[in-house]
C-alpha atoms as a PDB file:
ATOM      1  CA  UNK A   1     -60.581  23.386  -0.855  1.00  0.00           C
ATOM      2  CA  UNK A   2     -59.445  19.794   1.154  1.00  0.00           C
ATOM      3  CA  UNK A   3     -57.793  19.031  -2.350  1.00  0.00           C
ATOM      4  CA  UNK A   4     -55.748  22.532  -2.306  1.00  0.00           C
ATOM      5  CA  UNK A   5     -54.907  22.188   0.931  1.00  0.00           C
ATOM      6  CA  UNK A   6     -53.516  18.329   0.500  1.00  0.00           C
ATOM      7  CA  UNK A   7     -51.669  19.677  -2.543  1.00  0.00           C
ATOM      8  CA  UNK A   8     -50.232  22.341  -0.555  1.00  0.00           C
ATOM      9  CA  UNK A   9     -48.675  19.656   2.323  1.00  0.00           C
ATOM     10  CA  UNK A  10     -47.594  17.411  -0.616  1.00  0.00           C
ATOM     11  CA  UNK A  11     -45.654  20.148  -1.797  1.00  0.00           C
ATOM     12  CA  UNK A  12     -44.106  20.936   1.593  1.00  0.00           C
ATOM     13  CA  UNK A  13     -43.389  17.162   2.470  1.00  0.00           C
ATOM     14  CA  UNK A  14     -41.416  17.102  -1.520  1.00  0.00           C
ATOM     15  CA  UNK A  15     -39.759  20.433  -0.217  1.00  0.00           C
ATOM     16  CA  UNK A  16     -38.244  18.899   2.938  1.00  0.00           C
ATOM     17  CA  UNK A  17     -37.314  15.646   1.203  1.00  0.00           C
ATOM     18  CA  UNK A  18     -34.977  18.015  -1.419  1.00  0.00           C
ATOM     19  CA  UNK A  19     -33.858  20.069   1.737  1.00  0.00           C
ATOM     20  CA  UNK A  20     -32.637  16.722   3.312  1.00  0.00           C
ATOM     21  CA  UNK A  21     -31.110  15.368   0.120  1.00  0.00           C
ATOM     22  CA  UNK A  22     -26.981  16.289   0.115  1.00  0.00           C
ATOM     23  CA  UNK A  23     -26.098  19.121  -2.223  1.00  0.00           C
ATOM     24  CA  UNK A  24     -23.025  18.235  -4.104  1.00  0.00           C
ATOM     25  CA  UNK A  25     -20.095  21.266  -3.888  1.00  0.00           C
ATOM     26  CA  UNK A  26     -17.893  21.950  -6.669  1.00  0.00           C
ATOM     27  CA  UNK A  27     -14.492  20.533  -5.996  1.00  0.00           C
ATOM     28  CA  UNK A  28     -12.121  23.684  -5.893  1.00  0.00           C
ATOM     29  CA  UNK A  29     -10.759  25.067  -9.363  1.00  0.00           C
ATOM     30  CA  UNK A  30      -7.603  23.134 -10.611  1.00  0.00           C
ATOM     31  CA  UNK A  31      -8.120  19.587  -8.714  1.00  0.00           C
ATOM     32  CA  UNK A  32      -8.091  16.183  -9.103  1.00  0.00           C
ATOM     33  CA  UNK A  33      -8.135  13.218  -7.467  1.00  0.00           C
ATOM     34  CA  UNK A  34      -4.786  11.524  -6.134  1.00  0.00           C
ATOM     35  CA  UNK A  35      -3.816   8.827  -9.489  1.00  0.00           C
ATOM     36  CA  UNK A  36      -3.995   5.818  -6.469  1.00  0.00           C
ATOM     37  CA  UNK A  37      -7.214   6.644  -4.904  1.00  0.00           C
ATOM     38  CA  UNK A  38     -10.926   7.641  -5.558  1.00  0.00           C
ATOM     39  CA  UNK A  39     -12.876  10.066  -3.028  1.00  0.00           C
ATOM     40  CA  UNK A  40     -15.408   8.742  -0.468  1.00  0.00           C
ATOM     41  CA  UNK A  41     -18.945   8.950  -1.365  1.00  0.00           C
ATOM     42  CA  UNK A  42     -20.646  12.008  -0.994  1.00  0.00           C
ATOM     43  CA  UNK A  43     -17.336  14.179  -0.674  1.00  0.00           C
ATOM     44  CA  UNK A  44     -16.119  17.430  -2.458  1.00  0.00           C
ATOM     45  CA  UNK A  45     -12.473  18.546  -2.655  1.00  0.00           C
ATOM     46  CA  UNK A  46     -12.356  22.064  -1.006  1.00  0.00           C
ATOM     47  CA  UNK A  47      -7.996  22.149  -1.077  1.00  0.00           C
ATOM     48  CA  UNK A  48      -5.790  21.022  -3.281  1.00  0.00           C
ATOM     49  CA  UNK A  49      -2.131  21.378  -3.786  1.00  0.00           C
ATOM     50  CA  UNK A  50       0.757  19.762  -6.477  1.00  0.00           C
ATOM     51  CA  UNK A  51       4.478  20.181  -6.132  1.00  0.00           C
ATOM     52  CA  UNK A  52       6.600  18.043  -8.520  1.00  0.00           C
ATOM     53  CA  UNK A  53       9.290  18.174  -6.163  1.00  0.00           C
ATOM     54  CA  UNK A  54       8.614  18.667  -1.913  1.00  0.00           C
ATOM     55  CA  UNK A  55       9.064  16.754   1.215  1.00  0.00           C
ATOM     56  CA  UNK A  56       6.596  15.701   4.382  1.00  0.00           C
ATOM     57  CA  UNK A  57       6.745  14.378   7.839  1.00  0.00           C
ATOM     58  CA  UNK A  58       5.405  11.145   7.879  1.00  0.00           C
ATOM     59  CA  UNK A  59       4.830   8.816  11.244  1.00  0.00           C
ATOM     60  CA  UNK A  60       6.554   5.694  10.228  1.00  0.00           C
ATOM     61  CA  UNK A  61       6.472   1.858  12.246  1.00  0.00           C
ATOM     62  CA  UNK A  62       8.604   3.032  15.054  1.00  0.00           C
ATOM     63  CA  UNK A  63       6.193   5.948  15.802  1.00  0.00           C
ATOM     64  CA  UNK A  64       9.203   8.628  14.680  1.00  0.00           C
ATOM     65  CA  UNK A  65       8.953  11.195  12.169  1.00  0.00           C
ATOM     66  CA  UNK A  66      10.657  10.603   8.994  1.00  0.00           C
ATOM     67  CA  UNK A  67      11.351  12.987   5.970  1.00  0.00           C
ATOM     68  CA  UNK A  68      10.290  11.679   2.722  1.00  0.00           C
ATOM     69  CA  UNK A  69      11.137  13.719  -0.699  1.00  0.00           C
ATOM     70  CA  UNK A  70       9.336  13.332  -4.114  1.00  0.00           C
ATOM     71  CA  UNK A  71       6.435  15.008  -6.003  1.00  0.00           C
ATOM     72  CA  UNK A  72       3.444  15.655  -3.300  1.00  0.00           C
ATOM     73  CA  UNK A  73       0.095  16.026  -3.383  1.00  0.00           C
ATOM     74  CA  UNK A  74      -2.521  17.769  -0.677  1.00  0.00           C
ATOM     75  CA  UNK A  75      -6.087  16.930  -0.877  1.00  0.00           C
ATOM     76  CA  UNK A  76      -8.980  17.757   1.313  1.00  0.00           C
ATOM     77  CA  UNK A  77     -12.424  16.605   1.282  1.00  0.00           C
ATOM     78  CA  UNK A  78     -15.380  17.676   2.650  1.00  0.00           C
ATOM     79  CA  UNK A  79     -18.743  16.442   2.956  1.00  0.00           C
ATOM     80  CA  UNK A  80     -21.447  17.150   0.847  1.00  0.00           C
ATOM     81  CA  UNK A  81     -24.063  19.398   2.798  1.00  0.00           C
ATOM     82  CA  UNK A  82     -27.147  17.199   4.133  1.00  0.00           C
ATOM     83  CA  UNK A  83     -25.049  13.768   3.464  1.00  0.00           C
ATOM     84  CA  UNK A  84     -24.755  11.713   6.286  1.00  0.00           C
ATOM     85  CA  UNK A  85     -21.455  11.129   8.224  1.00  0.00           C
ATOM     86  CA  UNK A  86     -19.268   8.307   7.458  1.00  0.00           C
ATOM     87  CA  UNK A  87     -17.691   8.756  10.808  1.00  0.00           C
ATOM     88  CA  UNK A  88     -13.796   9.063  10.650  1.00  0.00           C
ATOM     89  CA  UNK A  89     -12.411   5.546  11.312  1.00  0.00           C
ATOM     90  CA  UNK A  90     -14.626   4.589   8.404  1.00  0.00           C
ATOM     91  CA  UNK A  91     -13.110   6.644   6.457  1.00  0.00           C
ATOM     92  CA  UNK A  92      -9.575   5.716   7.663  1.00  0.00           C
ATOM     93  CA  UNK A  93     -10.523   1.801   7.220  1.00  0.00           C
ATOM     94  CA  UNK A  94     -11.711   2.273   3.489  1.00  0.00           C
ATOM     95  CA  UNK A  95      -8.557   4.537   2.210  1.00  0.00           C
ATOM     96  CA  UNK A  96      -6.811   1.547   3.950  1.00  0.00           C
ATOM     97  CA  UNK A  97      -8.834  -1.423   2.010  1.00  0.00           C
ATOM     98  CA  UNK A  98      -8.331   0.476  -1.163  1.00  0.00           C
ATOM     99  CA  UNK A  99      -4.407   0.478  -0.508  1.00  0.00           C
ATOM    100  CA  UNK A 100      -3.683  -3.268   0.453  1.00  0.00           C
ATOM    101  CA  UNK A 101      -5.381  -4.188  -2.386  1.00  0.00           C
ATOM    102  CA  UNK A 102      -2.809  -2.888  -4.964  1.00  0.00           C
ATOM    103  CA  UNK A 103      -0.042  -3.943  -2.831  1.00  0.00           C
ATOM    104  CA  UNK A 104      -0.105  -1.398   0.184  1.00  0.00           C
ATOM    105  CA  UNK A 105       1.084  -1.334   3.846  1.00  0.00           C
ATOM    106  CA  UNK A 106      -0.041  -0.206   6.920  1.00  0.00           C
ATOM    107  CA  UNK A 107       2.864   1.038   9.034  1.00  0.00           C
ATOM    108  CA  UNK A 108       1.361   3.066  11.321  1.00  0.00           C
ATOM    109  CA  UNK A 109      -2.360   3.693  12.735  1.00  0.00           C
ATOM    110  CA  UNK A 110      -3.434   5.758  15.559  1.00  0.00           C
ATOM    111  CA  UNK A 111      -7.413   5.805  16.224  1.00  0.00           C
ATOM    112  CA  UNK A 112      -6.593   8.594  19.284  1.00  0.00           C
ATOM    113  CA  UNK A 113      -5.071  10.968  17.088  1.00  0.00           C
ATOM    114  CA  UNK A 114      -6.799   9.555  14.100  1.00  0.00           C
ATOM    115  CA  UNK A 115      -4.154   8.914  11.710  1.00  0.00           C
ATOM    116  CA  UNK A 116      -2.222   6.646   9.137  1.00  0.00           C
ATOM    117  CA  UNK A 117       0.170   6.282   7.432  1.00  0.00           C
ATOM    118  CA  UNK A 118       0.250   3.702   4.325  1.00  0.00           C
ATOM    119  CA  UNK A 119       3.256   2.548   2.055  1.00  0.00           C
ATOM    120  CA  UNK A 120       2.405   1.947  -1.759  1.00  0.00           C
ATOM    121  CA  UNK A 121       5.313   0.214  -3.809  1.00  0.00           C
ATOM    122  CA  UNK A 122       4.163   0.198  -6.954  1.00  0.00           C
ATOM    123  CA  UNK A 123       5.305   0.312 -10.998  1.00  0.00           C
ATOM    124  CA  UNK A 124       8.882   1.030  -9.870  1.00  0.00           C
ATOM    125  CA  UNK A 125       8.157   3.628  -7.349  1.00  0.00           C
ATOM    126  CA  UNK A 126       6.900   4.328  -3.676  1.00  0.00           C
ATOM    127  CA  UNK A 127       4.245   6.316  -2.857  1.00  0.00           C
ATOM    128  CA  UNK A 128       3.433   7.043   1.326  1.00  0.00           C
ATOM    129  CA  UNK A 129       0.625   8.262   1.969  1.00  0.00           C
ATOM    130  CA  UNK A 130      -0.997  10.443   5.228  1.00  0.00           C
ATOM    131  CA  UNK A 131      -4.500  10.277   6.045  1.00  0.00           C
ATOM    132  CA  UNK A 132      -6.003  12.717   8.542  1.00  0.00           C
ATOM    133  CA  UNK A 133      -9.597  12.535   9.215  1.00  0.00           C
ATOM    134  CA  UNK A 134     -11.671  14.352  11.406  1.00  0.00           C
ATOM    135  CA  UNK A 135     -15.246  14.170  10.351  1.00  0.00           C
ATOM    136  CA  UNK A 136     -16.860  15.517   8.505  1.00  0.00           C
ATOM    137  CA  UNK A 137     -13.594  15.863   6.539  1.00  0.00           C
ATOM    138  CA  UNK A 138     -10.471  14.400   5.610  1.00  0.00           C
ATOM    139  CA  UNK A 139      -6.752  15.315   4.679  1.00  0.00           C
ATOM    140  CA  UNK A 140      -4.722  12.822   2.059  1.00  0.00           C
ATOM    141  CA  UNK A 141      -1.146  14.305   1.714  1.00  0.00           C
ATOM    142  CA  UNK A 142       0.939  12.346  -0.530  1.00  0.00           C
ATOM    143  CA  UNK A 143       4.688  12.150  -1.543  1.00  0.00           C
ATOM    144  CA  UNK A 144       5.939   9.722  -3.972  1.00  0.00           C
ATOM    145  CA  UNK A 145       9.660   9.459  -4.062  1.00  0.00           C
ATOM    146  CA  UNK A 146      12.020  10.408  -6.624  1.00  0.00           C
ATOM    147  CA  UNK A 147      15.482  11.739  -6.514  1.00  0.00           C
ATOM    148  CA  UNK A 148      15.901  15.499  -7.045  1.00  0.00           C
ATOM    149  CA  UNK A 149      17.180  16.350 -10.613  1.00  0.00           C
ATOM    150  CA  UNK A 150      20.509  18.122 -10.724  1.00  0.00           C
ATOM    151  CA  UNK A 151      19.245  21.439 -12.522  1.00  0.00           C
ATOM    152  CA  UNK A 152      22.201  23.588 -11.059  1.00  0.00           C
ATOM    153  CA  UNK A 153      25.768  23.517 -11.696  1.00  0.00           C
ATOM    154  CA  UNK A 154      28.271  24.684  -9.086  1.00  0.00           C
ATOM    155  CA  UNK A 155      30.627  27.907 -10.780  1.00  0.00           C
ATOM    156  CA  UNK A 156      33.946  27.599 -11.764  1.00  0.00           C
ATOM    157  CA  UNK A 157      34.337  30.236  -9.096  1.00  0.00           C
ATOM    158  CA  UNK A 158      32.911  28.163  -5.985  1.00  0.00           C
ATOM    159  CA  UNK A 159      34.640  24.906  -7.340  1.00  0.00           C
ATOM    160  CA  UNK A 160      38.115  27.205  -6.802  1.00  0.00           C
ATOM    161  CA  UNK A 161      36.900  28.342  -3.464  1.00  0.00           C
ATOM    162  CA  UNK A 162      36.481  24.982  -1.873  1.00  0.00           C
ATOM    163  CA  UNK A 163      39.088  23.236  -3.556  1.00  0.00           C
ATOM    164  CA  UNK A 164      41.167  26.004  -1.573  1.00  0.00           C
ATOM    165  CA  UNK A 165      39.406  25.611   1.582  1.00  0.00           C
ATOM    166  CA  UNK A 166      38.919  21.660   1.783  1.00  0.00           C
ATOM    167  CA  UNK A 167      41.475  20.567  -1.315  1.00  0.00           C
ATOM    168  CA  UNK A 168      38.433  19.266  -2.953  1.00  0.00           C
ATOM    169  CA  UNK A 169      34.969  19.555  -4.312  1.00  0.00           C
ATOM    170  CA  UNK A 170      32.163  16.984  -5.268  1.00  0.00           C
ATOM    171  CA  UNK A 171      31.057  17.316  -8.772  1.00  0.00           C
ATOM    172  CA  UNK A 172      26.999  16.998  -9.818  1.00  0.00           C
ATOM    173  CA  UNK A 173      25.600  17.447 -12.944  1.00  0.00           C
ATOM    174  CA  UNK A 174      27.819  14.743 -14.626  1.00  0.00           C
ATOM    175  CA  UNK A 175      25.588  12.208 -15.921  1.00  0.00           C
ATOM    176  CA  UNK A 176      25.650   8.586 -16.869  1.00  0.00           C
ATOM    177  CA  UNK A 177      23.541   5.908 -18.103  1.00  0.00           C
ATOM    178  CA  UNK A 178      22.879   3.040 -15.422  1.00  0.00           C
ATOM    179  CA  UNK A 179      26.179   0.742 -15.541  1.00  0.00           C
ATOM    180  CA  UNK A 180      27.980   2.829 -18.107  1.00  0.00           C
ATOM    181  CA  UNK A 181      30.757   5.378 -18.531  1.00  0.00           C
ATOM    182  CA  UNK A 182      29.574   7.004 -21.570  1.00  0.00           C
ATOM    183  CA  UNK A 183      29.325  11.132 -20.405  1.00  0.00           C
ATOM    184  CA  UNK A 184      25.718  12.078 -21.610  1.00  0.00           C
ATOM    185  CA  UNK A 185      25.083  15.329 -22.841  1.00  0.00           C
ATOM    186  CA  UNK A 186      23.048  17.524 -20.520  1.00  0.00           C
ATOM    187  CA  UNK A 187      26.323  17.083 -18.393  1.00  0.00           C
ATOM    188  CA  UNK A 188      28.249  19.783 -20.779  1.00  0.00           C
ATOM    189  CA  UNK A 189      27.479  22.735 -18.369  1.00  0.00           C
ATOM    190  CA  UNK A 190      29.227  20.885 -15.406  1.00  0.00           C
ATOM    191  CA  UNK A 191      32.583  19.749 -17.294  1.00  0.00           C
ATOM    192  CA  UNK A 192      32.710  23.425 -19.327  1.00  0.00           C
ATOM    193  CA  UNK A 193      32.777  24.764 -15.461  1.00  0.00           C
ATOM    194  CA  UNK A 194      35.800  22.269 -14.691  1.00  0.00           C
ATOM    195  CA  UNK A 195      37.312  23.280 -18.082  1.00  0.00           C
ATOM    196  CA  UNK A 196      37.491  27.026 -16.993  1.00  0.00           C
ATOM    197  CA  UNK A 197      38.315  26.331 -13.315  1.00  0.00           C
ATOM    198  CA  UNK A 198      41.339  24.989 -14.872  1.00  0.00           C
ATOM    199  CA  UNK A 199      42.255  27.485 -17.383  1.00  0.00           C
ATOM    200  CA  UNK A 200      41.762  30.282 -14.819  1.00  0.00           C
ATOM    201  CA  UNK A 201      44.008  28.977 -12.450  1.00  0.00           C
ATOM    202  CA  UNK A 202      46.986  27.474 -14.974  1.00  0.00           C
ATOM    203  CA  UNK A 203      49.311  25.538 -12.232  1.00  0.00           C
ATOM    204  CA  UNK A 204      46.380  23.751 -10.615  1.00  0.00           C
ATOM    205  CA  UNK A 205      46.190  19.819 -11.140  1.00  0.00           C
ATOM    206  CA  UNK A 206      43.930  17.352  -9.805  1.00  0.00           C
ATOM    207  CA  UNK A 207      42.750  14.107  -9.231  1.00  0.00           C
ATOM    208  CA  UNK A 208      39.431  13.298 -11.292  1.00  0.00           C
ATOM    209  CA  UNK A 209      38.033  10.773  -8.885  1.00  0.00           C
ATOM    210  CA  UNK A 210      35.173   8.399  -9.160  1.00  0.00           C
ATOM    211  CA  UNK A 211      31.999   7.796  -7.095  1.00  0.00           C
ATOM    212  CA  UNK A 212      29.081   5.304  -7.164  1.00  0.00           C
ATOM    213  CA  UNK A 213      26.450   4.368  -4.703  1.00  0.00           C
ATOM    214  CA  UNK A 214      26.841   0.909  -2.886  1.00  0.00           C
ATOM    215  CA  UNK A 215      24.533  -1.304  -5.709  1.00  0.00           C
ATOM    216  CA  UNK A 216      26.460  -3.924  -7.065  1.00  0.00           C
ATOM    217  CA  UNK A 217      29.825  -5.715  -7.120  1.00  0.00           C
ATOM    218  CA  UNK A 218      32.706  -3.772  -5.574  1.00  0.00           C
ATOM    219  CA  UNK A 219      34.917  -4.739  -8.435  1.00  0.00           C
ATOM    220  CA  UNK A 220      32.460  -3.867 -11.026  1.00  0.00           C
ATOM    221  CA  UNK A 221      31.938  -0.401  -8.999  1.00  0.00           C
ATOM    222  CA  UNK A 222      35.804   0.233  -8.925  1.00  0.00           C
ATOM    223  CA  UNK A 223      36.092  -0.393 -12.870  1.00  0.00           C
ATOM    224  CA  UNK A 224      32.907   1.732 -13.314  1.00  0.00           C
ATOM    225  CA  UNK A 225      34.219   4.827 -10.980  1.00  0.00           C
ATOM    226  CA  UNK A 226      37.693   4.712 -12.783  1.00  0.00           C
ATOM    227  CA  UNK A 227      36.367   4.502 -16.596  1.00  0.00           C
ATOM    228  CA  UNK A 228      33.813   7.058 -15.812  1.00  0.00           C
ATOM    229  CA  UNK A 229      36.747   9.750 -14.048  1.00  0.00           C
ATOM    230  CA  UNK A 230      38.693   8.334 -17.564  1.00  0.00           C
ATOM    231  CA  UNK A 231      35.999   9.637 -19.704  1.00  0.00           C
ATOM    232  CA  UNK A 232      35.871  13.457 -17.782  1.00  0.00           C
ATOM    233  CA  UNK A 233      39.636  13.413 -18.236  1.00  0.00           C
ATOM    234  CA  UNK A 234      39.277  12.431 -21.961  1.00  0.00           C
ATOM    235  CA  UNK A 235      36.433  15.195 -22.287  1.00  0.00           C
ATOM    236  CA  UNK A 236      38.296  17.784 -20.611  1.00  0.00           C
ATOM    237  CA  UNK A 237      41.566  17.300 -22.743  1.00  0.00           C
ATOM    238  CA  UNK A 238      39.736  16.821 -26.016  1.00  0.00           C
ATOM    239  CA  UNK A 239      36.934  19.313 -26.222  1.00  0.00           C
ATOM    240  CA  UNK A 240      38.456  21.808 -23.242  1.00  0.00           C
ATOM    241  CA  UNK A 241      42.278  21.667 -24.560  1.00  0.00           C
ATOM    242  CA  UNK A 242      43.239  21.008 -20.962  1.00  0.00           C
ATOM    243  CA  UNK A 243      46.636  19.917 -21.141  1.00  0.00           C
ATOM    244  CA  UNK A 244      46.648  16.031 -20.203  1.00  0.00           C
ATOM    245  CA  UNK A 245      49.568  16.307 -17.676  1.00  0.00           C
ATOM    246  CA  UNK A 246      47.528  18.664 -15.463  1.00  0.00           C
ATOM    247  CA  UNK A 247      44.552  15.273 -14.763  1.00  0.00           C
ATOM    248  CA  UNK A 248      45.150  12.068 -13.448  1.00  0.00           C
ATOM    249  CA  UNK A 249      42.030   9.543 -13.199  1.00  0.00           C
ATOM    250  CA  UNK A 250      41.078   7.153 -10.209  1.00  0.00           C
ATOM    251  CA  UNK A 251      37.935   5.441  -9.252  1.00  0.00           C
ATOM    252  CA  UNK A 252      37.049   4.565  -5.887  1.00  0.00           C
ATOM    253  CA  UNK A 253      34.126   2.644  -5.993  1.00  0.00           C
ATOM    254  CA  UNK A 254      31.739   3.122  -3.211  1.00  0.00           C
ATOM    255  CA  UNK A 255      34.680   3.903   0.087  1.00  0.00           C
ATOM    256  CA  UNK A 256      33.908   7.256   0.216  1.00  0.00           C
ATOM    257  CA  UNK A 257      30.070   8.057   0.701  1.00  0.00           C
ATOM    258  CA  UNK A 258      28.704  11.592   1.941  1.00  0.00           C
ATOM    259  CA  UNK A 259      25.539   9.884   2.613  1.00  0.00           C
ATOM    260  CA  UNK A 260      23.699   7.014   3.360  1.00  0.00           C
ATOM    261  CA  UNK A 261      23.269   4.021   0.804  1.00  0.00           C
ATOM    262  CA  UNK A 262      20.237   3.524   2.281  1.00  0.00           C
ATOM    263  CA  UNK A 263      18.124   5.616   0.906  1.00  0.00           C
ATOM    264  CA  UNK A 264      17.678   6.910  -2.886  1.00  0.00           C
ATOM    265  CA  UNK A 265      18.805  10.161  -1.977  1.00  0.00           C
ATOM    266  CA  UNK A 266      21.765   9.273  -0.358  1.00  0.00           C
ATOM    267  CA  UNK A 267      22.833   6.890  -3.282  1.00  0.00           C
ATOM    268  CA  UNK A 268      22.092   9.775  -5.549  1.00  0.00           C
ATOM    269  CA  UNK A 269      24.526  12.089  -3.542  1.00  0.00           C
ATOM    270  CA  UNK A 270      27.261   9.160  -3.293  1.00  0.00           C
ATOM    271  CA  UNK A 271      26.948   8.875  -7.434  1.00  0.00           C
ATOM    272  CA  UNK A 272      29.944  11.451  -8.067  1.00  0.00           C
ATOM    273  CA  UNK A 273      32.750  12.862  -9.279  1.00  0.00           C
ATOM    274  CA  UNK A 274      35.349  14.995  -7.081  1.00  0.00           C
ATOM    275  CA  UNK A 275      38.181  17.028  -8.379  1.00  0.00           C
ATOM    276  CA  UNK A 276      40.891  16.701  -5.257  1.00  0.00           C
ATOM    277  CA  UNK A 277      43.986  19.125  -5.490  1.00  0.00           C
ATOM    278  CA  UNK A 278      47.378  17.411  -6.471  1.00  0.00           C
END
């Protein structure tokens, strides 16, 4: 009977040792971790979200909000039931580690509201990074930066309209290679658009004017923006039949930004070419 009954409490004390163990979640269906950074020990992802192109408020070394545009990532963690609590700034303090050591920054850290934000420059690209942590859990919501791919092309129709409101209208979706003038392909849909602006409205002629971003020599900019308007002219007369005494090419280097050089969306915005109304 004594030996039962010691079996019995052995099997109760092996019971409340598994009870106090922490039971791993699942993370939820479709996630991953973030390509920079591993999870904390004993944590489960329980929300997850990828957009290949977004934006996010980040608190940057001035304490001000700033926009930041790429391809984001949300993850949240939670901890594992009957694991014990890191405690927050622990958690803070080791996504931190884990970030200098490939390169990162700390440009902002706020143990009241329990916050960071962290700067990653790395393999060509910059990553920031905002951890939230509020134990027992934690929020990483990532944007690395990119500039926005031109995937729509502004209508003959609306070209018309503000070249009759304004005398001009910025061209995108006329690509180049870095440092050349040779018109890639995937700009066709952009310069056929041009093409029948100008064949529906037969006594309109224009400048084809030149834009790049503030990278570089001046000069080298002002030969660049001219042969690249030279090679939409050639395009449009060639494969459009537009007659050649209806275009007249200039390039203009970087004088006449619509944005900030700055930044890489602004340089992305300033890399152009405007039709302006003869």
């Amino acid at each position: 009977m004594k030996r039962i009954i010691t079996l019995f409490f052995m099997i109760l004390a092996l019971l409340s040792c598994f009870s106090l163990t922490a039971v791993g979640e699942p993370d939820v269906k479709g996630s991953k971790e973030h390509p920079l950074l591993t999870r904390m020990p004993d944590f489960y992802i329980s929300g997850y979200k990828y957009n290949d192109y977004d934006s996010h408020k980040f608190i940057d070394q001035d304490k001000k909000q700033v926009v930041v545009e790429g391809s984001k990532y949300y993850i949240e963690y939670k901890l594992n039931k009957g694991a014990t609590e890191p405690g927050e700034l622990k958690i803070r303090r080791n996504i931190q580690d884990a970030l200098k050591k490939i390169g990162g920054k700390v440009i902002f850290d706020d143990n009241f509201n329990k916050c960071s934000t962290i700067v990653v420059e790395k393999d060509g690209s910059e990553t920031w990074i905002d951890v939230r942590s509020y134990n027992p859990m934690y929020r990483l919501t990532t944007i690395t930066k990119k500039v926005m791919e031109q995937e729509v092309v502004a209508t003959a129709e609306v070209m018309g309209n503000d070249i009759n409101s304004t005398g001009h209208v910025s061209i995108y979706g006329i690509y180049f290679d870095t440092g050349k003038a040779d018109i890639k392909p995937e700009s066709d849909a952009a310069i056929a658009e041009i093409a029948k602006l100008l064949q529906n409205n037969p006594s309109l002629k224009v400048y084809v004017v030149g834009h790049t971003d503030s990278d570089g020599s001046f000069d080298l900019n002002m030969k660049l923006s001219r042969d690249r308007a030279e090679a939409v002219t050639r395009t449009l007369i060639s494969k459009h039949g537009i007659a050649s005494d209806r275009l007249k090419s200039h390039g203009v280097s970087s004088l006449a930004p619509v944005a900030s050089n700055d930044t890489e969306e602004g340089k992305q915005k300033n890399r152009r070419v405007e039709l302006v109304k003869q």
